[in-house]
Structures are given as C-alpha cells and as structure tokens.
Protein backbone atom coordinates (compact mmCIF):
# COMPACT_ATOMS: atom_id res chain seq x y z
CA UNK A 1 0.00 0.00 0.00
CA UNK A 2 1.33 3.70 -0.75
CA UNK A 3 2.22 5.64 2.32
CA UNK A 4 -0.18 7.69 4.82
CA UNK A 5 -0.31 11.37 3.62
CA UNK A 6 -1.60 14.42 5.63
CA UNK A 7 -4.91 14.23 4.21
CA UNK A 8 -7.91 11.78 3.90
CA UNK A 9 -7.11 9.85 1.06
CA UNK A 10 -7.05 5.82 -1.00
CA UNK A 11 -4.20 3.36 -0.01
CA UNK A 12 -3.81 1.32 -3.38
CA UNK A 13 -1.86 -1.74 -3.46
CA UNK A 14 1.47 -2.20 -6.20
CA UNK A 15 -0.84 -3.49 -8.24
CA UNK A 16 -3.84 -2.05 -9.95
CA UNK A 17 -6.90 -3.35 -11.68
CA UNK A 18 -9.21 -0.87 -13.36
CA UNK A 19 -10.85 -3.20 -15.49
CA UNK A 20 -12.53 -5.45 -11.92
CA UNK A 21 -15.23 -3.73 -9.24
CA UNK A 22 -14.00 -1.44 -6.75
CA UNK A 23 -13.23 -2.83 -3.40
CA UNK A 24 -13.35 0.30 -1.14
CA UNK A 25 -12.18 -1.13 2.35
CA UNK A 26 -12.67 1.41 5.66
CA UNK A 27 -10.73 0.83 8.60
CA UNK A 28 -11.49 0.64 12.07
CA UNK A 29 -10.09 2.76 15.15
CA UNK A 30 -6.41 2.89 13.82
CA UNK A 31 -7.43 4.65 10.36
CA UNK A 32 -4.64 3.70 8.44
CA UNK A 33 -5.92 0.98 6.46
CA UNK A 34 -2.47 -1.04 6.89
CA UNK A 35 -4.07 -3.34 8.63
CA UNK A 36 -6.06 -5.14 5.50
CA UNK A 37 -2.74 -6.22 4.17
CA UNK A 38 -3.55 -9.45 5.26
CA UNK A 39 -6.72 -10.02 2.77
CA UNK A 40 -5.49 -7.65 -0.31
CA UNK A 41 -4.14 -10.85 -1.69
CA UNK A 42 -7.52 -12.43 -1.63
CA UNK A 43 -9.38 -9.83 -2.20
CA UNK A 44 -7.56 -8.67 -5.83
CA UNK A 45 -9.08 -12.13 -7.56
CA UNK A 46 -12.29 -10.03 -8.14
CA UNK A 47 -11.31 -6.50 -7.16
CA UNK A 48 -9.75 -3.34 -7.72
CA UNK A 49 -8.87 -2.50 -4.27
CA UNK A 50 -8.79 1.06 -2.31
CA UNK A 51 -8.32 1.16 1.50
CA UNK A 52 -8.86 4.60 3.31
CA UNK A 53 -6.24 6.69 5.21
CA UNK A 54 -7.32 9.04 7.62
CA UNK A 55 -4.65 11.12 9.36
CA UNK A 56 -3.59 10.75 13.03
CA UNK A 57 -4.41 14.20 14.00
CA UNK A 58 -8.36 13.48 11.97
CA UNK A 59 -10.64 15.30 14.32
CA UNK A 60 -13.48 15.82 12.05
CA UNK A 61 -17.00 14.88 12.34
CA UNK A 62 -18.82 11.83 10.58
CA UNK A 63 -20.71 14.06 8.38
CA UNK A 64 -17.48 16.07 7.42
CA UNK A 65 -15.56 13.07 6.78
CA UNK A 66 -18.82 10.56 5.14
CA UNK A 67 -18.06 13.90 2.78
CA UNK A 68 -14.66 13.92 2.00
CA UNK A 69 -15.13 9.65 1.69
CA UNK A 70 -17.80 10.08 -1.14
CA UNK A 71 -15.76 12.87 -2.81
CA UNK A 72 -12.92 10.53 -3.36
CA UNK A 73 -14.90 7.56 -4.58
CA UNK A 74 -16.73 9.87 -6.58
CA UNK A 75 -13.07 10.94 -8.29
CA UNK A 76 -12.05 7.29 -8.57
CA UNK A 77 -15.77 6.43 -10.81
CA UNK A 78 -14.30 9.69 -12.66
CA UNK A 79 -11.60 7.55 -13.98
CA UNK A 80 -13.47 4.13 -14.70
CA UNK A 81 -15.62 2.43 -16.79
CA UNK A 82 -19.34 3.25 -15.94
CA UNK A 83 -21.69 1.06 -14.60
CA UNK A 84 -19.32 -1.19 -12.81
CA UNK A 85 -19.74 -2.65 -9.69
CA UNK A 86 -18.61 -0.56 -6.39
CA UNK A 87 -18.32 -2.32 -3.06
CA UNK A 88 -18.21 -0.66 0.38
CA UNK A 89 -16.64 -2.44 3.47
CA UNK A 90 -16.23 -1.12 6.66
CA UNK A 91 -14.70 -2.59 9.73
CA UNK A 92 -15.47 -1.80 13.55
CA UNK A 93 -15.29 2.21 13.19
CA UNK A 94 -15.34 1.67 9.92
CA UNK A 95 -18.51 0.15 9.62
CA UNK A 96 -20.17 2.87 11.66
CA UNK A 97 -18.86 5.15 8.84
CA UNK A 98 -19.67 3.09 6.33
CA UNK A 99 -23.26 3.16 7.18
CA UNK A 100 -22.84 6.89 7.14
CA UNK A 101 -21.35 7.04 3.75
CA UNK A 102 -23.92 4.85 2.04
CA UNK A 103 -26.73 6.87 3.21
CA UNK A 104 -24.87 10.23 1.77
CA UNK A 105 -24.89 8.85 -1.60
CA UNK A 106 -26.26 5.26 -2.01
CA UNK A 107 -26.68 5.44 -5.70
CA UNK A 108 -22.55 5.03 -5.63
CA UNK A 109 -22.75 1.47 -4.11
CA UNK A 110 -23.30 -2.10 -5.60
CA UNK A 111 -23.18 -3.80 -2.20
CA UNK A 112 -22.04 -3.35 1.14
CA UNK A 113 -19.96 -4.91 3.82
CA UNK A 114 -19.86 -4.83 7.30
CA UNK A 115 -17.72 -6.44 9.90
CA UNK A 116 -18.04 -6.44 13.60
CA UNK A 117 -19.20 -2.23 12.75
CA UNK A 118 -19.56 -0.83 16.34
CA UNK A 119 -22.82 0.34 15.87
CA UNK A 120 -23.59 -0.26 19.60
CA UNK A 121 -20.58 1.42 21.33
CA UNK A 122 -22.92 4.59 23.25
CA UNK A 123 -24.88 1.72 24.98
CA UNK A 124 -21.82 -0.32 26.76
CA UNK A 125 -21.15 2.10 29.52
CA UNK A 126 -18.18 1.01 30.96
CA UNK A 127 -16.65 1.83 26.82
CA UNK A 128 -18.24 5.69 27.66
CA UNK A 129 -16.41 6.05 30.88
CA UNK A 130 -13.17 4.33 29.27
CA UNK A 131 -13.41 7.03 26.64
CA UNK A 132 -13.29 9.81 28.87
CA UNK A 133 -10.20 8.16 31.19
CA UNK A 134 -8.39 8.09 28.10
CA UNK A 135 -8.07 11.96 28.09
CA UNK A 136 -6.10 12.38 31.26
CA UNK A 137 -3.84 9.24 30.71
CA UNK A 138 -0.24 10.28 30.57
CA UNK A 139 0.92 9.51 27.13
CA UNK A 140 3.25 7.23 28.75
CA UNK A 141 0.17 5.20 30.57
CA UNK A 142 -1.65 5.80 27.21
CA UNK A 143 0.81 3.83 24.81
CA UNK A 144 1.21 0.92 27.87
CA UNK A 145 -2.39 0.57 27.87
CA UNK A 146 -2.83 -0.25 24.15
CA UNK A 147 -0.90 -3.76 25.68
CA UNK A 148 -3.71 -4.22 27.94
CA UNK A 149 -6.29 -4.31 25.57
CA UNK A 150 -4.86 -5.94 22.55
CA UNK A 151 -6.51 -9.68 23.82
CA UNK A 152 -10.04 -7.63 23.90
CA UNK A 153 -9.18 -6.18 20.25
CA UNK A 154 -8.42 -9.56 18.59
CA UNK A 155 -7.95 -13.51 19.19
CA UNK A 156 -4.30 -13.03 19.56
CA UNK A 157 -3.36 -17.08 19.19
CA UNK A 158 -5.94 -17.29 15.57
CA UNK A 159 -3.14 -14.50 14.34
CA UNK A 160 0.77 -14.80 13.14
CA UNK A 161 3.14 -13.54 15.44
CA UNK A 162 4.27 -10.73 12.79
CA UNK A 163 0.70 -9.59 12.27
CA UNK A 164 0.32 -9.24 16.26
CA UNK A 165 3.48 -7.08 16.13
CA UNK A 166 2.02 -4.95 13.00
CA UNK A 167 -1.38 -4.79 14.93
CA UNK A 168 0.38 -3.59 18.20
CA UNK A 169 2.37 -1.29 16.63
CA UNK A 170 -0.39 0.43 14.40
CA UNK A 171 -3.00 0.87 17.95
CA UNK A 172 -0.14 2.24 19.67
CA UNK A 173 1.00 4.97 16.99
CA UNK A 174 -2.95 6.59 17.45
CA UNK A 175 -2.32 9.86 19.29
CA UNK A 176 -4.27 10.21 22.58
CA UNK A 177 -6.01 13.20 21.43
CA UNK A 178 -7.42 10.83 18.24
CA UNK A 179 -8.01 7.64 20.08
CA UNK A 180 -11.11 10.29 22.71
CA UNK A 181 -12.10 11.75 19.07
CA UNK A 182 -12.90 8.71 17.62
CA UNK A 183 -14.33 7.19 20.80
CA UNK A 184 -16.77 10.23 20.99
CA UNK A 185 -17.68 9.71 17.67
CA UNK A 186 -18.54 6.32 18.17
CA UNK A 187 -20.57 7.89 21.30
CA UNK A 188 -22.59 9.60 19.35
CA UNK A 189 -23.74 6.80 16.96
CA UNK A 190 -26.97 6.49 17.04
CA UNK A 191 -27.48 3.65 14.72
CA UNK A 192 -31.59 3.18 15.30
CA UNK A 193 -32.21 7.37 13.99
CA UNK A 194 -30.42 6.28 10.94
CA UNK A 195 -33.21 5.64 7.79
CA UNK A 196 -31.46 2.62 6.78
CA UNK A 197 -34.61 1.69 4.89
CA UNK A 198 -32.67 3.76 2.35
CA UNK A 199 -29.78 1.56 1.59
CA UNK A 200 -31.62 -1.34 -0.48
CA UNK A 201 -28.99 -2.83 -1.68
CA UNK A 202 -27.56 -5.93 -0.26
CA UNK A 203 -25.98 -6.20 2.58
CA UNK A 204 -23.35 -8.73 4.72
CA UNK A 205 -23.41 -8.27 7.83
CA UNK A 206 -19.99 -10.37 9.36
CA UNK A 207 -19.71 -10.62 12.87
CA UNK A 208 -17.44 -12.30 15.36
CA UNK A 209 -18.41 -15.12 18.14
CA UNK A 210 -15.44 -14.61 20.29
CA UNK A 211 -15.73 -10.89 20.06
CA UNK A 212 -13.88 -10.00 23.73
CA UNK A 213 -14.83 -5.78 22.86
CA UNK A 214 -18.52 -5.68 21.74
CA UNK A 215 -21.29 -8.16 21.47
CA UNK A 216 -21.10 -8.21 17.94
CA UNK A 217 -23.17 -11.41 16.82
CA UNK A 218 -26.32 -9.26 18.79
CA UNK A 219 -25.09 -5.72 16.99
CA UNK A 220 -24.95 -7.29 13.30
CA UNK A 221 -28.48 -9.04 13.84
CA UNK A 222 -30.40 -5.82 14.68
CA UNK A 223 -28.26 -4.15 11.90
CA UNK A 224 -29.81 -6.88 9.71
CA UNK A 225 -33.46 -6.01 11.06
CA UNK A 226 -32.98 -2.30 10.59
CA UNK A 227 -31.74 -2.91 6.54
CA UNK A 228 -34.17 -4.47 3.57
CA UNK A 229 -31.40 -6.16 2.27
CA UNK A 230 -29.29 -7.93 4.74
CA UNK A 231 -27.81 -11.09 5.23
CA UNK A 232 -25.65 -12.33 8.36
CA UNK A 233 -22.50 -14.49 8.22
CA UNK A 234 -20.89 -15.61 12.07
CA UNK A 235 -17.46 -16.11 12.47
CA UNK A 236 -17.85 -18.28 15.73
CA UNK A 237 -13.88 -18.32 16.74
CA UNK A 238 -12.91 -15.04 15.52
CA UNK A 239 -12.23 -12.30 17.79
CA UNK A 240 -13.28 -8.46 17.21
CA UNK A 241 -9.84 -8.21 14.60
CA UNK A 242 -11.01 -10.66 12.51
CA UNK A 243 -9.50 -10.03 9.31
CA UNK A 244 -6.09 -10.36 10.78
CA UNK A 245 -6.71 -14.12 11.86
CA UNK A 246 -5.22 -16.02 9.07
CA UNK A 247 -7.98 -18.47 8.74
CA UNK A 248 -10.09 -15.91 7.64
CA UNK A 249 -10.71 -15.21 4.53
CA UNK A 250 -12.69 -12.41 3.28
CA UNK A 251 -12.86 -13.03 -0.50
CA UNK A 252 -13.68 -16.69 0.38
CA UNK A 253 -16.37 -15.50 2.76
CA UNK A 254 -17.95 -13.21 -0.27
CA UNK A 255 -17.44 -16.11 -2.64
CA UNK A 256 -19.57 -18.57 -0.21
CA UNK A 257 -22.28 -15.87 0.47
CA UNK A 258 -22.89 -16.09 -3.11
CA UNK A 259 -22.22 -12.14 -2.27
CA UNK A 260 -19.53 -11.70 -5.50
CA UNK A 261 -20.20 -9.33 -8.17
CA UNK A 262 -22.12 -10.59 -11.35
CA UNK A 263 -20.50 -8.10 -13.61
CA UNK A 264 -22.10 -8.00 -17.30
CA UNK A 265 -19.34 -6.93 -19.51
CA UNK A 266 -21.78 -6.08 -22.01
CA UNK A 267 -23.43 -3.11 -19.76
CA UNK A 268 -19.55 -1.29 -19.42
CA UNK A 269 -19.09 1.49 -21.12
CA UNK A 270 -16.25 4.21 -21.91
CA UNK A 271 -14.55 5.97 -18.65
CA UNK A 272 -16.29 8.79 -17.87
C-alpha cells in the first residue's frame, strides 16, 4: 500500500486493476488501512482495491468526513468504466462510517460490507467512561495501555506472530487526542435514527463469536433487522480483529455468500 499522507485519502496496493469492481475497504479505530494487508491478496481475484487513510491528528465529524469519503470515490468512478460494480466495506469504526457514507450517496454502491461495525458502542457504559479516562492518561500510561487491551481487540493465538506485532504497533502509533475523538464519535452513533430503509442494496453483515470488545453477533443481527437487504454471516472463533486471523478469509467468505459481483461486460461502457 502507498504511504499515509496528511490528508484523507485511498491506499492502493502495487498493483492495480481498473478493469474489476472497486473494493473500497474502511478501517477501524487505527485509520490507516495497513491493517487489511492481510486479505489484499484475496481480495484482488475479483477487485480493484482502495483502503482509506485518515490522518492521526483526523478530528473531524462523521458528516465532514462521510463527505470527503464520497468525494474521493466519486473521483475514482471519474476515472473508470461506468456502470461497474462498487463495493463498500467497513470494519469496527469503519462500519459505523460506512453506514454513514452509504446513506450520503447510495446510488454510488453495488453492495455493502460490514464487519463487527460498532454500531452499539454509546450503549456499553463502561466503553463511555473508558473514553473519557483516556483523556487524562499520561501519554506514557496511554501507549502501555494499548498492551492491555490488545486480547479484547483480537484472538491473539488465531493471528501470526508478525501480524500481532504490525497490529500492536499500528493501535499504539494513534495519538491520545485521536483515540477520545474517535471514541466520541462512536458515542454519538446512534445507529436506530439512521433511515437505513434507504440503503436497499444488499448487505453482509460479518460478525465475530469470540468478540472479547462488543457483542457483535447481537449488533450485526439488529443491523440486519434495521436494513431491507441484509444477510448475516458468524465467524464463531474469531475475535473483534477478525481479518487479521489467518484463517479468515474475506474473499472466500464473499465467494460462499454467493455475495460476489455478477458483472455483465456487455453493460460497461467508456470511462467517464
């Protein structure tokens, strides 16, 4: 993936492919989008992937950034055929913003992803009160505690000892100052005022059984009974990091829930 710049922006892998559907992947609480290395792989059989990049010192608010998200998949259409397929994904934070982004412009997206979103973070309490520690932790005490929590952020022994190290290494490079942001956004997330009735499309809901941070089997089934197209997929062993565990798979997942683009080459025309 190219490097983080200073402003929202696409990670693309070495290697592009215009001519498949666009994978857009958004992260979770780290918001570097390093951490999908582990399914890009996978994932370019059938796509053209994009992972978003938001900067470490980000303190803008879901609306303001759902806008500057649908501004830059609205310059990457710019540059492609039209009519092709255009996938959304969002993990953990990233699903919350997802659902944010879909409902700004939902005539951009084919189908949508979500895994393990934390659409239920303002009603786990002891998460609020966390979120307001955080702001008087030293930033000593702050970087320690990022140790603490990594076996409630991910089934450490389902991933490779290098990917816990990359993991560890991304949550503890989020500046204090970020880390209460994005907690406060998640705060405010009031997934049930949302008029998800909007997003028809279909939708995969993915959630984890062995989620340690958020009751995410319960959060993706009321998701699913909020949208008019959704579908739910468990991961029963996974942890709330699933798609660093390296039995997961997410382009096998999509390929088994019959959830893969049927592109018709036929409907493709000129770029834009």
């Amino acid at each position: 993936m190219t490097k983080l710049k200073s402003q929202v922006c696409f990670l693309t892998p070495n290697a592009l492919f215009p001519d498949k559907p666009l994978f857009i992947f958004l992260p979770g609480m780290d918001g570097t989008g390093q951490l999908l290395r582990t399914q890009t792989v996978g994932l370019e059989t059938g796509f053209d992937v994009r992972c978003l990049a938001i900067p470490p010192d980000d303190l803008t608010s879901w609306d303001e950034l759902s806008k500057q998200v649908v501004a830059l998949v609205e310059a990457e259409l710019a540059r492609r055929p039209v009519g092709q397929p255009v996938y959304l994904c969002g993990e953990s934070f990233g699903g919350c913003l997802a659902l944010k982004v879909a409902l700004q412009a939902p005539h951009l997206f084919t189908r949508i992803v979500l895994v393990n979103a934390a659409s239920s973070f303002h009603r786990r309490p002891w998460m609020l009160w966390g979120g307001e520690v955080i702001r008087w932790f030293p930033d000593f005490l702050f970087e320690f505690s990022a140790v603490g929590l990594l076996p409630y952020l991910a089934a450490l022994e389902r991933i490779t000892p290098e990917d816990r190290r990359t993991f560890l290494n991304t949550i503890k490079k989020i500046p204090k100052a970020t880390s209460a942001w994005r907690l406060s956004l998640l705060k405010s997330f009031e997934v049930d005022d949302l008029p998800l009735y909007r997003l028809t499309q279909p939708v995969l809901t993915i959630a984890s059984g062995s989620d340690r941070l958020l009751p995410s089997i319960a959060d993706a089934r009321h998701l699913v009974s909020l949208l008019p197209n959704a579908k739910l997929f468990i991961l029963p062993n996974s942890g709330h990091a699933c798609l660093l565990e390296k039995d997961v798979n997410l382009y096998r997942i999509l390929q088994e829930q019959d959830f893969l683009p049927q592109v018709n080459v036929d409907s493709l025309t000129s770029v834009k």
